[in-house]
N, C-alpha and C. Protein backbone atom coordinates (compact mmCIF):
# COMPACT_ATOMS: atom_id res chain seq x y z
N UNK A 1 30.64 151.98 -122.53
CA UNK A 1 31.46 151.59 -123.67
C UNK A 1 30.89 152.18 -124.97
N UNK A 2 29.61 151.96 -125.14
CA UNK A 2 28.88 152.80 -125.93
C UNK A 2 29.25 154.33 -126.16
N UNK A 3 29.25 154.88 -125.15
CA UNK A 3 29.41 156.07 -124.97
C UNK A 3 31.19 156.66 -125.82
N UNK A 4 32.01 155.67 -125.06
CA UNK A 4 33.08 156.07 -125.59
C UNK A 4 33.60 155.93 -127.41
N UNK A 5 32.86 154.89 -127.55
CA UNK A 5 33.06 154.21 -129.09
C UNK A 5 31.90 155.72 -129.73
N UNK A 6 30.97 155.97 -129.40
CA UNK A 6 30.19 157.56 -130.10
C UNK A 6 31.01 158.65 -129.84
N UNK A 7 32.17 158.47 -129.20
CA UNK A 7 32.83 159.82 -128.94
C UNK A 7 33.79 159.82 -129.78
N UNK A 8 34.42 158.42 -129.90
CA UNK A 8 35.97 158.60 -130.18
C UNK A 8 35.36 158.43 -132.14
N UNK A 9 33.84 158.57 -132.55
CA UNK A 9 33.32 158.72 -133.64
C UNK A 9 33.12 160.25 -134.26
N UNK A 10 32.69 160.59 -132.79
CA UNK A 10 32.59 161.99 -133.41
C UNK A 10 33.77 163.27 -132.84
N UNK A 11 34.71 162.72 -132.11
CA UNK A 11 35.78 163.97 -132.25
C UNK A 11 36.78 164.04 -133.17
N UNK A 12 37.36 162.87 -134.50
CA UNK A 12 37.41 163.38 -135.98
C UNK A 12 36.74 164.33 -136.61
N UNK A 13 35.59 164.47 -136.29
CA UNK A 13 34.39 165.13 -137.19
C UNK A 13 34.64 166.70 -136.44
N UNK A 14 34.76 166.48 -134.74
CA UNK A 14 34.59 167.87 -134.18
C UNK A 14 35.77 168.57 -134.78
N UNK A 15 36.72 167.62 -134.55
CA UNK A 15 38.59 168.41 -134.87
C UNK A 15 37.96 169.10 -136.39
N UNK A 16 37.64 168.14 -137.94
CA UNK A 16 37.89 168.64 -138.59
C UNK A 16 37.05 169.90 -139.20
N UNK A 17 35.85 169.91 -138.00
CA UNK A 17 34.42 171.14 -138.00
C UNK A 17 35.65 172.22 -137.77
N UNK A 18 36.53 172.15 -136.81
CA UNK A 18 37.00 173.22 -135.62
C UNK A 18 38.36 173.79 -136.81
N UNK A 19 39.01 172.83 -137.16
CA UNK A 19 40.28 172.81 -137.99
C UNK A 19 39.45 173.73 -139.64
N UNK A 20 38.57 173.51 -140.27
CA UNK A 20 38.18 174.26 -141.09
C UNK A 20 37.59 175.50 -140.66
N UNK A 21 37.19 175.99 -139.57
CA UNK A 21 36.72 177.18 -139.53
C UNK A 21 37.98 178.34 -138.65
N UNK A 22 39.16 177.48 -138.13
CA UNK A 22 40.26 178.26 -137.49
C UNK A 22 41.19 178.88 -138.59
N UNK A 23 41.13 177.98 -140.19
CA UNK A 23 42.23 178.05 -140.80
C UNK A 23 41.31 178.79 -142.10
N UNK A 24 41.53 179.70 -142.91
CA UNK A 24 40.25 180.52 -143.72
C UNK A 24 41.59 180.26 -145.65
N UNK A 25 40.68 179.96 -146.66
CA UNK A 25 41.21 180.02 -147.47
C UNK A 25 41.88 181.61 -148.06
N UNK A 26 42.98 181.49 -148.52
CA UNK A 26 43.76 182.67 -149.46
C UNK A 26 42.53 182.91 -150.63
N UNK A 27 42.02 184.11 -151.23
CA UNK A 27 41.70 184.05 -151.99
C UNK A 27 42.29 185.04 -152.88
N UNK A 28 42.76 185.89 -152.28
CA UNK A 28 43.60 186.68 -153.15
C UNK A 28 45.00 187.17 -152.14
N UNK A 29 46.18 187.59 -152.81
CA UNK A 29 47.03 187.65 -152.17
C UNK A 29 48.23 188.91 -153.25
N UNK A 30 48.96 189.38 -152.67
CA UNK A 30 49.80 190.28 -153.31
C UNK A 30 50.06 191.64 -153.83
N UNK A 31 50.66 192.31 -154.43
CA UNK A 31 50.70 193.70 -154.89
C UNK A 31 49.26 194.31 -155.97
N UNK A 32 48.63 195.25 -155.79
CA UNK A 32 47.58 195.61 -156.57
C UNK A 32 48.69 196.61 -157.96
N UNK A 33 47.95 196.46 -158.87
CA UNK A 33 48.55 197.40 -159.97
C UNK A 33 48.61 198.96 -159.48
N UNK A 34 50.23 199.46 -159.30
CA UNK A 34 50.02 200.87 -158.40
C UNK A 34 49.25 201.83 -159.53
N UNK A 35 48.60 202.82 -159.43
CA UNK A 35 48.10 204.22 -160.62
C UNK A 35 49.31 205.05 -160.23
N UNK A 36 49.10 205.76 -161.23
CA UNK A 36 49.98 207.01 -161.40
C UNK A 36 49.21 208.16 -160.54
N UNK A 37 49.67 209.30 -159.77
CA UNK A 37 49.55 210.11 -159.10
C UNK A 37 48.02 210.91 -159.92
N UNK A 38 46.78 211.18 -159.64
CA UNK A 38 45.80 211.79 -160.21
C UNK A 38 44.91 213.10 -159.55
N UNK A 39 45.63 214.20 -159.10
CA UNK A 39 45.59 215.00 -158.06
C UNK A 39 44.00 215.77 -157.91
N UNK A 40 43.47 216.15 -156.70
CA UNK A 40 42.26 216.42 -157.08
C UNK A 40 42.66 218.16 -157.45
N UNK A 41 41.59 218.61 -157.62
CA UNK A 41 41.96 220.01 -158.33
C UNK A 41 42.11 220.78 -157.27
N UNK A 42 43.27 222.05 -158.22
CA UNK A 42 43.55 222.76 -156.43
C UNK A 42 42.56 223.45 -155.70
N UNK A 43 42.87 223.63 -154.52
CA UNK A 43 41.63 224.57 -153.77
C UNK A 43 40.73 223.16 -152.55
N UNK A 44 40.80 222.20 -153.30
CA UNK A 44 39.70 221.23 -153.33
C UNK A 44 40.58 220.71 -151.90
N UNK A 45 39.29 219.62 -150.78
CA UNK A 45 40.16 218.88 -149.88
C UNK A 45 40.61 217.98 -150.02
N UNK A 46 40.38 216.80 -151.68
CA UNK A 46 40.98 215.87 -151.73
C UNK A 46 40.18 214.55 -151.44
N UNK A 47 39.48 214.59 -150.21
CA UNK A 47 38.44 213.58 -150.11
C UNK A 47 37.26 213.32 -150.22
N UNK A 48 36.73 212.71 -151.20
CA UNK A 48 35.68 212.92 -151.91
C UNK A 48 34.39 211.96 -151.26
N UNK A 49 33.11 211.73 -151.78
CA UNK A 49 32.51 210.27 -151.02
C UNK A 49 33.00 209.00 -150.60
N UNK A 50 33.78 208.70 -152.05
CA UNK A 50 34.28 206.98 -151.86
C UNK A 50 35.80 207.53 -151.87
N UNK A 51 36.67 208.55 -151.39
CA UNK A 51 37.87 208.47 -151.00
C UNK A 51 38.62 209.67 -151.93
N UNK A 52 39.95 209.48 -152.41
CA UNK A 52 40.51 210.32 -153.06
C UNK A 52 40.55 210.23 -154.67
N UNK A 53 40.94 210.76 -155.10
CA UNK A 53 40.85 211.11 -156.73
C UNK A 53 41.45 210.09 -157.06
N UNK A 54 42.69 209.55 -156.71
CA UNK A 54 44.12 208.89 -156.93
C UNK A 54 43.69 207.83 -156.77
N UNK A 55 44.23 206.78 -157.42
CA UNK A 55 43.54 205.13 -156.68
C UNK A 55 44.91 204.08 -156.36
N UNK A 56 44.70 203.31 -156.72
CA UNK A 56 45.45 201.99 -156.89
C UNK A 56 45.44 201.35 -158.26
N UNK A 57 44.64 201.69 -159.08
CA UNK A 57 44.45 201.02 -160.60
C UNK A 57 42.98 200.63 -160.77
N UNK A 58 42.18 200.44 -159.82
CA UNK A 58 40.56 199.83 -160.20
C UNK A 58 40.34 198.40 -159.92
N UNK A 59 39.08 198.43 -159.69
CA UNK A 59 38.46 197.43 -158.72
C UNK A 59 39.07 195.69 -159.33
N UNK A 60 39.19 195.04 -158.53
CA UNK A 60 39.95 194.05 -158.51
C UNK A 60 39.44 192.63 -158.43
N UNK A 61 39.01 191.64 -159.38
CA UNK A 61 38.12 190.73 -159.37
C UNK A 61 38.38 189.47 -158.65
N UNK A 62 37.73 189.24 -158.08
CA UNK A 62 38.00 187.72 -157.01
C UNK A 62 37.01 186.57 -156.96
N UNK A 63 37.44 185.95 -156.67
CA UNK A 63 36.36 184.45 -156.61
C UNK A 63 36.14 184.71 -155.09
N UNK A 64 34.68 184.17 -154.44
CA UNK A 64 34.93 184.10 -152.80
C UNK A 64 34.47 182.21 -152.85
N UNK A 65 34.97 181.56 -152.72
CA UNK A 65 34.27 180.16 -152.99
C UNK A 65 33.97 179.36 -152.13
N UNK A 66 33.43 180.31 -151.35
CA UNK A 66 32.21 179.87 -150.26
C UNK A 66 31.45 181.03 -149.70
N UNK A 67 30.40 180.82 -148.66
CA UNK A 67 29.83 181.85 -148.31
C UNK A 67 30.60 182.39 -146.75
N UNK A 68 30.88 183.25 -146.72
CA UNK A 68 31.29 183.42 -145.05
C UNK A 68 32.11 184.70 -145.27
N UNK A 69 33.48 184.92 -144.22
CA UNK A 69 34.09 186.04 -143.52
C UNK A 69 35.53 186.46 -144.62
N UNK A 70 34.80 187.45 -145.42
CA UNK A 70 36.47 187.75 -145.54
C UNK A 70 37.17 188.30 -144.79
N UNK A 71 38.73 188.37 -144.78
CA UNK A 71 39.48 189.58 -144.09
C UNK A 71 40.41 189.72 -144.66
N UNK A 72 40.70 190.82 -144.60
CA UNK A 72 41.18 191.76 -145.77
C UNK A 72 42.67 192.49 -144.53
N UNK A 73 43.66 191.80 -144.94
CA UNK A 73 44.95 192.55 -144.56
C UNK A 73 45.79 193.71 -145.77
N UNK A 74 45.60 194.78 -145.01
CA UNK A 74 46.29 196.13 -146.33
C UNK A 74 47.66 196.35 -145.77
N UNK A 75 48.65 196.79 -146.19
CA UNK A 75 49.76 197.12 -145.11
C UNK A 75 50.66 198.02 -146.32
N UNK A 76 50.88 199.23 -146.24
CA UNK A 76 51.96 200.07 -146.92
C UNK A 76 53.32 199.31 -147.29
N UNK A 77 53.77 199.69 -147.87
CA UNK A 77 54.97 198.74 -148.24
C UNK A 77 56.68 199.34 -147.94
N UNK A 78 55.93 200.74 -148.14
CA UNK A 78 57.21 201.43 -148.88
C UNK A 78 57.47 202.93 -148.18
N UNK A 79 56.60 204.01 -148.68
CA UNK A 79 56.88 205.28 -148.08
C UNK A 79 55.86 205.44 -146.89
N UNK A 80 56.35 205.96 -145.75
CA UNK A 80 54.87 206.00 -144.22
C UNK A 80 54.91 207.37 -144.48
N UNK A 81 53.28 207.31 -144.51
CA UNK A 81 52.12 208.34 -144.69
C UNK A 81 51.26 207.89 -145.89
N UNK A 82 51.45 206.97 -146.72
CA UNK A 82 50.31 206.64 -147.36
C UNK A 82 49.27 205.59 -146.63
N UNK A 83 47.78 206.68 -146.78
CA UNK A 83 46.49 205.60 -145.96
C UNK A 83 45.55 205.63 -147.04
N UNK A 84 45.37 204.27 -146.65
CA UNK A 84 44.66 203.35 -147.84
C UNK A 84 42.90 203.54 -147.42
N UNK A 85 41.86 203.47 -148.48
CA UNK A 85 40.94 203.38 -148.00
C UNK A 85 40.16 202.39 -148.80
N UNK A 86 39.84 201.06 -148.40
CA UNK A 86 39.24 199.64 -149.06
C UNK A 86 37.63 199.81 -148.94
N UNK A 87 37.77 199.30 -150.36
CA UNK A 87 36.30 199.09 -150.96
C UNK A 87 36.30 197.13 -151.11
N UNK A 88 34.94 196.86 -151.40
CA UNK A 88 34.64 195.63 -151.27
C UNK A 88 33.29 195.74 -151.69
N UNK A 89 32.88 195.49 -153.67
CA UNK A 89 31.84 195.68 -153.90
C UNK A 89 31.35 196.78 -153.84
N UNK A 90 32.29 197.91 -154.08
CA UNK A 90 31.97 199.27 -154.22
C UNK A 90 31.95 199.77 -152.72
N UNK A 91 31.97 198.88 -152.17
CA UNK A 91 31.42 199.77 -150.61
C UNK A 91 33.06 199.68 -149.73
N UNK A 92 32.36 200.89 -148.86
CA UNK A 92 34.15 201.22 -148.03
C UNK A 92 34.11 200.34 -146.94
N UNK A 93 35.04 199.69 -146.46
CA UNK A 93 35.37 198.80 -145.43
C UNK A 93 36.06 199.86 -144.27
N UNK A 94 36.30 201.02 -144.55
CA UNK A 94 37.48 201.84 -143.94
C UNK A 94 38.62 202.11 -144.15
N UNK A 95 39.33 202.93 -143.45
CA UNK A 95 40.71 202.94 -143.61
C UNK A 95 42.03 202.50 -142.61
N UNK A 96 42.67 202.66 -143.44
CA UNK A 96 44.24 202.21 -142.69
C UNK A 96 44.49 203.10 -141.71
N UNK A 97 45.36 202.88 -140.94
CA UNK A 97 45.72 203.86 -139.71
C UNK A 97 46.36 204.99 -140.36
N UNK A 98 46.01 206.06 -140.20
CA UNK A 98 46.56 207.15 -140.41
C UNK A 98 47.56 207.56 -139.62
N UNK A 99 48.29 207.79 -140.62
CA UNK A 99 49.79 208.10 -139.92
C UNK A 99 50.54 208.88 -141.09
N UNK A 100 51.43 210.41 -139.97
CA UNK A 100 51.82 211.11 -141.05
C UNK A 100 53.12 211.36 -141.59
N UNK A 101 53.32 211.59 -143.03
CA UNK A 101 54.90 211.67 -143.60
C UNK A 101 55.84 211.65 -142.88
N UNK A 102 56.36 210.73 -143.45
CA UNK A 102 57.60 210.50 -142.04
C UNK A 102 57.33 209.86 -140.66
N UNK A 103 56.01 209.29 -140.32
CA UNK A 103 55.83 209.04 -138.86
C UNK A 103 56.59 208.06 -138.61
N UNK A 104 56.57 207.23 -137.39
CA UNK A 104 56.57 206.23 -136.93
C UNK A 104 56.57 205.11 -137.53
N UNK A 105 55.68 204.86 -138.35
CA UNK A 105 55.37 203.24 -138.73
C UNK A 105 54.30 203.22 -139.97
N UNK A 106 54.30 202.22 -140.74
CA UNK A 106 54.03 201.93 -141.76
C UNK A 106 52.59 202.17 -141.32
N UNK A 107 51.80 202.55 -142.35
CA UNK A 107 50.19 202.14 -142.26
C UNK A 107 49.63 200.99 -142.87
N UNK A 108 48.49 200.15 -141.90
CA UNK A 108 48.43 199.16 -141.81
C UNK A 108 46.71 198.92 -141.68
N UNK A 109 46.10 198.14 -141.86
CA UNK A 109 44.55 198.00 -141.19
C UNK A 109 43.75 196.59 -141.89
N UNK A 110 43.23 196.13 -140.87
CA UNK A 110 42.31 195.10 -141.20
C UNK A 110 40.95 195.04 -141.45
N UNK A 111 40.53 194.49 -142.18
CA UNK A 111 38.74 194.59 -142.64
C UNK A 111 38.24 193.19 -143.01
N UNK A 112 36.99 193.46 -142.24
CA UNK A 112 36.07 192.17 -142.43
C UNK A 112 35.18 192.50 -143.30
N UNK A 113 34.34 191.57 -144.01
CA UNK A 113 33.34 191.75 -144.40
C UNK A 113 32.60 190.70 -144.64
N UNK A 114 31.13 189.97 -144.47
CA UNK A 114 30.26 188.64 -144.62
C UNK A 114 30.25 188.92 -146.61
N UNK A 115 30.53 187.78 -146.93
CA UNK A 115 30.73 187.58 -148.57
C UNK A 115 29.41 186.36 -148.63
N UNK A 116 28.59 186.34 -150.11
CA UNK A 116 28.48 185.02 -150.30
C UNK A 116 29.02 184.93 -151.36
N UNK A 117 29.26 183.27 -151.50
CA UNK A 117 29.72 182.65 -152.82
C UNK A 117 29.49 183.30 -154.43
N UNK A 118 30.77 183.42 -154.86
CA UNK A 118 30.64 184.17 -156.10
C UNK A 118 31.62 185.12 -156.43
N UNK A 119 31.31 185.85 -157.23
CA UNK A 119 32.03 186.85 -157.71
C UNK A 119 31.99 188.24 -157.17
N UNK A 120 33.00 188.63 -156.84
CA UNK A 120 33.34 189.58 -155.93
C UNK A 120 34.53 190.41 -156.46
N UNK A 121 34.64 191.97 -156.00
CA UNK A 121 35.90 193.05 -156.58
C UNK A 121 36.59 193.43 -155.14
N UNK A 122 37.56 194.19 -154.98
CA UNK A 122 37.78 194.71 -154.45
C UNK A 122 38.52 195.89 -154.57
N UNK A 123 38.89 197.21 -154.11
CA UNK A 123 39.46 198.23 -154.76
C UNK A 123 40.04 198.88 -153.44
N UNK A 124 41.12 199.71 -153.68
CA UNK A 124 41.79 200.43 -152.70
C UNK A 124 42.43 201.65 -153.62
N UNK A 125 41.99 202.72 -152.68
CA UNK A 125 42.45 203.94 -153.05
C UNK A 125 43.50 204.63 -151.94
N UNK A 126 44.52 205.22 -152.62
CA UNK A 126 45.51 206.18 -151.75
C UNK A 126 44.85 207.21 -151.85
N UNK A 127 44.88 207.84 -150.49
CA UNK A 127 44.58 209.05 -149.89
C UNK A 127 45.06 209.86 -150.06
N UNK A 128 46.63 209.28 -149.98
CA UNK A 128 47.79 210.57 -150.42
C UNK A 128 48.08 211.15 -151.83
N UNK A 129 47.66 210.27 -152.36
CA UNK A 129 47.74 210.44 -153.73
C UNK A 129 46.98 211.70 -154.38
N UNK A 130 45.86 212.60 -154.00
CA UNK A 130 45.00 213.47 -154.05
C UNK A 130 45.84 214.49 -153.27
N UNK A 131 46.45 214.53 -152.78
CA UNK A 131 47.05 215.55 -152.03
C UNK A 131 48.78 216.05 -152.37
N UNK A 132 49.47 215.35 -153.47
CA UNK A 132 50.49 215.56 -154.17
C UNK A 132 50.56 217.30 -153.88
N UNK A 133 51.48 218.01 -153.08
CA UNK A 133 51.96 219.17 -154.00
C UNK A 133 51.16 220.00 -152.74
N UNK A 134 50.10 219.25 -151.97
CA UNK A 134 49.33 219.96 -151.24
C UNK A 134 49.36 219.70 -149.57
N UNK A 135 48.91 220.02 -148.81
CA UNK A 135 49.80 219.66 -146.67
C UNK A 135 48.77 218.53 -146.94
N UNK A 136 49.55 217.67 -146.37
CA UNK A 136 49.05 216.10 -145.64
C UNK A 136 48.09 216.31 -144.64
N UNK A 137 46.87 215.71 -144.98
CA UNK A 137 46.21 215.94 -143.94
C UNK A 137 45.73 215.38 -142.61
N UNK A 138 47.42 213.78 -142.57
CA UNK A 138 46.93 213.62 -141.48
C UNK A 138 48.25 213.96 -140.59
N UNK A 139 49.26 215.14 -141.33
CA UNK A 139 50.34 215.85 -140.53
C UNK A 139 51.43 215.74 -141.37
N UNK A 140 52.29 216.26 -141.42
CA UNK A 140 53.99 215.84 -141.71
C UNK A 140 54.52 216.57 -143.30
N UNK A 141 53.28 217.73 -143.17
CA UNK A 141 54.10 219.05 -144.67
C UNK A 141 53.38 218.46 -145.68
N UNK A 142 53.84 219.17 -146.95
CA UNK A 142 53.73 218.72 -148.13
C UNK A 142 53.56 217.61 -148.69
N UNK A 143 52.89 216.99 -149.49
CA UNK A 143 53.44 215.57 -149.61
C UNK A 143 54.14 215.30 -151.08
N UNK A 144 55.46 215.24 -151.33
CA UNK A 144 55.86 215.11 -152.23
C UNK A 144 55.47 214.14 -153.64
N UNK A 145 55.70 214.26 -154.92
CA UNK A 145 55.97 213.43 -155.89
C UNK A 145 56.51 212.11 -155.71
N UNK A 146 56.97 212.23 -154.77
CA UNK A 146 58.05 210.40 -154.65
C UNK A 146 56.58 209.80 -154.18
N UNK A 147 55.51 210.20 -153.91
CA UNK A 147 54.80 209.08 -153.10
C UNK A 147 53.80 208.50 -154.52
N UNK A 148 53.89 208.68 -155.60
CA UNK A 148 53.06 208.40 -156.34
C UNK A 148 53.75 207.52 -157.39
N UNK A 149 53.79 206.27 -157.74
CA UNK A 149 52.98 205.36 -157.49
C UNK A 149 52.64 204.94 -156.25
N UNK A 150 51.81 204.38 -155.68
CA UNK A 150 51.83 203.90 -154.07
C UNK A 150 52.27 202.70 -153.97
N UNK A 151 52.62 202.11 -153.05
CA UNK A 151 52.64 200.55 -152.82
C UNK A 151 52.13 199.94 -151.73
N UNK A 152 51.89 198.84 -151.79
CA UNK A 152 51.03 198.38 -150.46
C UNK A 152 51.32 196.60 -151.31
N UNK A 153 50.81 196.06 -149.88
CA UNK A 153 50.81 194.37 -150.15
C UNK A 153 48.62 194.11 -149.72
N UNK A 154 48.43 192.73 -150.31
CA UNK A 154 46.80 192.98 -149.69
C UNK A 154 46.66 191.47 -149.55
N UNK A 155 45.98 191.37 -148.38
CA UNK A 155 45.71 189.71 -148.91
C UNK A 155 44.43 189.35 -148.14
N UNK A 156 43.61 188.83 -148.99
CA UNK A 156 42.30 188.50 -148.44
C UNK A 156 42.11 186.78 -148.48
N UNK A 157 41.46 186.65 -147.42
CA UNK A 157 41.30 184.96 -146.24
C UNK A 157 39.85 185.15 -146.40
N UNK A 158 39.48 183.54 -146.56
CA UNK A 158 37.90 183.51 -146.49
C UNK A 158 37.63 182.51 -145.52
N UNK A 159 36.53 182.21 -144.52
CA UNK A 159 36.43 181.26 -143.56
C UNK A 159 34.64 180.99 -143.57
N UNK A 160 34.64 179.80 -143.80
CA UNK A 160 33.26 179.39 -144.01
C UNK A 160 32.37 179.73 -142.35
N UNK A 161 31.06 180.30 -142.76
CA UNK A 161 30.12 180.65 -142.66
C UNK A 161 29.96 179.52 -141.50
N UNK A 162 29.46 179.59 -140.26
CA UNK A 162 29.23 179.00 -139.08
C UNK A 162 28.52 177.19 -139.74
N UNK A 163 27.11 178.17 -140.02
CA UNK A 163 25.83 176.73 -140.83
C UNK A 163 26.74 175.83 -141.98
N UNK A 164 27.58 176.34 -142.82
CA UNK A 164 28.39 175.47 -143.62
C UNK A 164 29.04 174.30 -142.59
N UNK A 165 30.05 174.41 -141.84
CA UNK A 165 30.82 174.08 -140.75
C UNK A 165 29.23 173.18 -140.54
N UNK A 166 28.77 173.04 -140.32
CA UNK A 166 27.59 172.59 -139.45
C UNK A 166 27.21 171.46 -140.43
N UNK A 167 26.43 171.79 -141.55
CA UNK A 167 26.20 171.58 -142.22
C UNK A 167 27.18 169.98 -142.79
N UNK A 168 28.82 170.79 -143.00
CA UNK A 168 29.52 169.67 -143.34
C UNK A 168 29.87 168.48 -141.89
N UNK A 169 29.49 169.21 -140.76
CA UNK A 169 29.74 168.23 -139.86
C UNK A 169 28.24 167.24 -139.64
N UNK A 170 27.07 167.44 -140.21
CA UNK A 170 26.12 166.94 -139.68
C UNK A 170 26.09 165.38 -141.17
N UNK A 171 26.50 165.98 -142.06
CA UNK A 171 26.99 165.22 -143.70
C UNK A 171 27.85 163.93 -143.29
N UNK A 172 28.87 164.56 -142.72
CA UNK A 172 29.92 163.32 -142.05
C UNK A 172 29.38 162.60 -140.80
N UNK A 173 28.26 162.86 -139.98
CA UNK A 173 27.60 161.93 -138.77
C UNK A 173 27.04 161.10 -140.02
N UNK A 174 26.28 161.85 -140.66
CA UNK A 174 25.14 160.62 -141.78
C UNK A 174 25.77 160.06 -142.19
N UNK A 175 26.88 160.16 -142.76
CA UNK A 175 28.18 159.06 -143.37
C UNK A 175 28.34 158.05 -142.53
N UNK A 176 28.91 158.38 -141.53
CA UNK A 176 29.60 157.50 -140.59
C UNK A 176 28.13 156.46 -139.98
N UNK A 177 27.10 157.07 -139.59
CA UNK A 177 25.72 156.13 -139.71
C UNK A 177 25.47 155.23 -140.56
N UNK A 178 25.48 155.73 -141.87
CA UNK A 178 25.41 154.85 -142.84
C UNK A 178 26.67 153.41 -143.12
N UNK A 179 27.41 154.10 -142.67
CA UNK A 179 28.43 152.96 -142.83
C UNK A 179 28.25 152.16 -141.99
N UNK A 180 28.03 152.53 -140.32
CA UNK A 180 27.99 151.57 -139.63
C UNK A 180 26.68 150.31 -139.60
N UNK A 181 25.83 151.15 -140.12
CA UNK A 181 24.64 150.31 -140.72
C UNK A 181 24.71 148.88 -141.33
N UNK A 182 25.75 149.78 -143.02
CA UNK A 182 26.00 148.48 -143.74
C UNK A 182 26.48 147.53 -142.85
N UNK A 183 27.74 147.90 -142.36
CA UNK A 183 28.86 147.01 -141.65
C UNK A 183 27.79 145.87 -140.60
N UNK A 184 26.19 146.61 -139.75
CA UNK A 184 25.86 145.66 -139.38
C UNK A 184 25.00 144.40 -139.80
N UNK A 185 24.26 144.97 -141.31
CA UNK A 185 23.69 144.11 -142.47
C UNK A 185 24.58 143.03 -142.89
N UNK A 186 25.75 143.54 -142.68
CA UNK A 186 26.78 142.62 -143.84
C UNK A 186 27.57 141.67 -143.04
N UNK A 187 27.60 142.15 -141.74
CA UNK A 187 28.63 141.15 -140.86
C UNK A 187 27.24 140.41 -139.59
């Protein structure tokens, strides 16, 4: 009986350990400010260390308000053949699926990265955007003027850090101890 009355105590606590680390907060969400087309010079390949000449508008400020997993959904919006390449704190996360003018399907890609609490940027540059006027280099001709501004949607999820989860579940046993304590002082 014991046994069951400690269980049916602590699987509230397990659900809501399990329920906060399945479900990750929004921390940022929506359209980035598109840039205007900024071509690299001719002759040149266009891709430079941290990506192409052309951007999205510049790095992008975020709260992360906890320590743990971002993930970072990028997805083209509008014309297929623009590939995105995400930064996070200056650093590259990678790129979107490359896919060329005219292909198949929108370009798309996901990125993780371990955040701690605080202040955080993020930045995304078009690829295509450096290559205006010049062959696509991941296929499909020229790449015209219409592709500049770019568009894309972005939305970054944060999900607490394993030891947090832990942490807040070991907080709520001491609670629930403590209470049952009083309850046996008092009754």
């Amino acid at each position: 009986m014991k046994f069951l009355r400690s269980l049916f105590v602590l699987l509230p606590i397990l659900a809501l350990c399990l329920a906060t680390s399945a479900f990750g907060d929004v921390v940022f969400s929506g359209a980035p400010v598109a840039d205007v087309v900024n071509p690299s010079p001719a002759g040149s390949t266009g891709l430079g260390p941290l990506g192409a000449v052309g951007g999205i508008g510049g790095a992008v400020p975020f709260i992360a308000p906890f320590s743990g997993t971002l993930t970072m959904t990028v997805t083209d919006c509008c014309l297929v053949g623009d590939v995105y390449q995400v930064f996070v704190d200056g650093v590259s996360l990678g790129f979107t699926a490359a896919v060329p003018l005219g292909g198949p399907t929108l370009s798309t890609g996901v990125f993780t990265d371990y955040l701690t609490a605080g202040a955080h940027t993020y930045d995304i540059n078009d690829q295509i955007l450096s290559y205006i006027g010049f062959a696509d280099p991941y296929g499909g001709g020229v790449v015209p003027a219409i592709y500049a501004p770019a568009g894309l949607t972005v939305q970054g999820t944060m999900v607490p850090e394993p030891a947090s989860i832990f942490l807040l579940g070991a907080e709520l046993i001491g609670l629930g101890a403590l209470a049952r304590k009083l309850r046996k002082t008092r009754g």
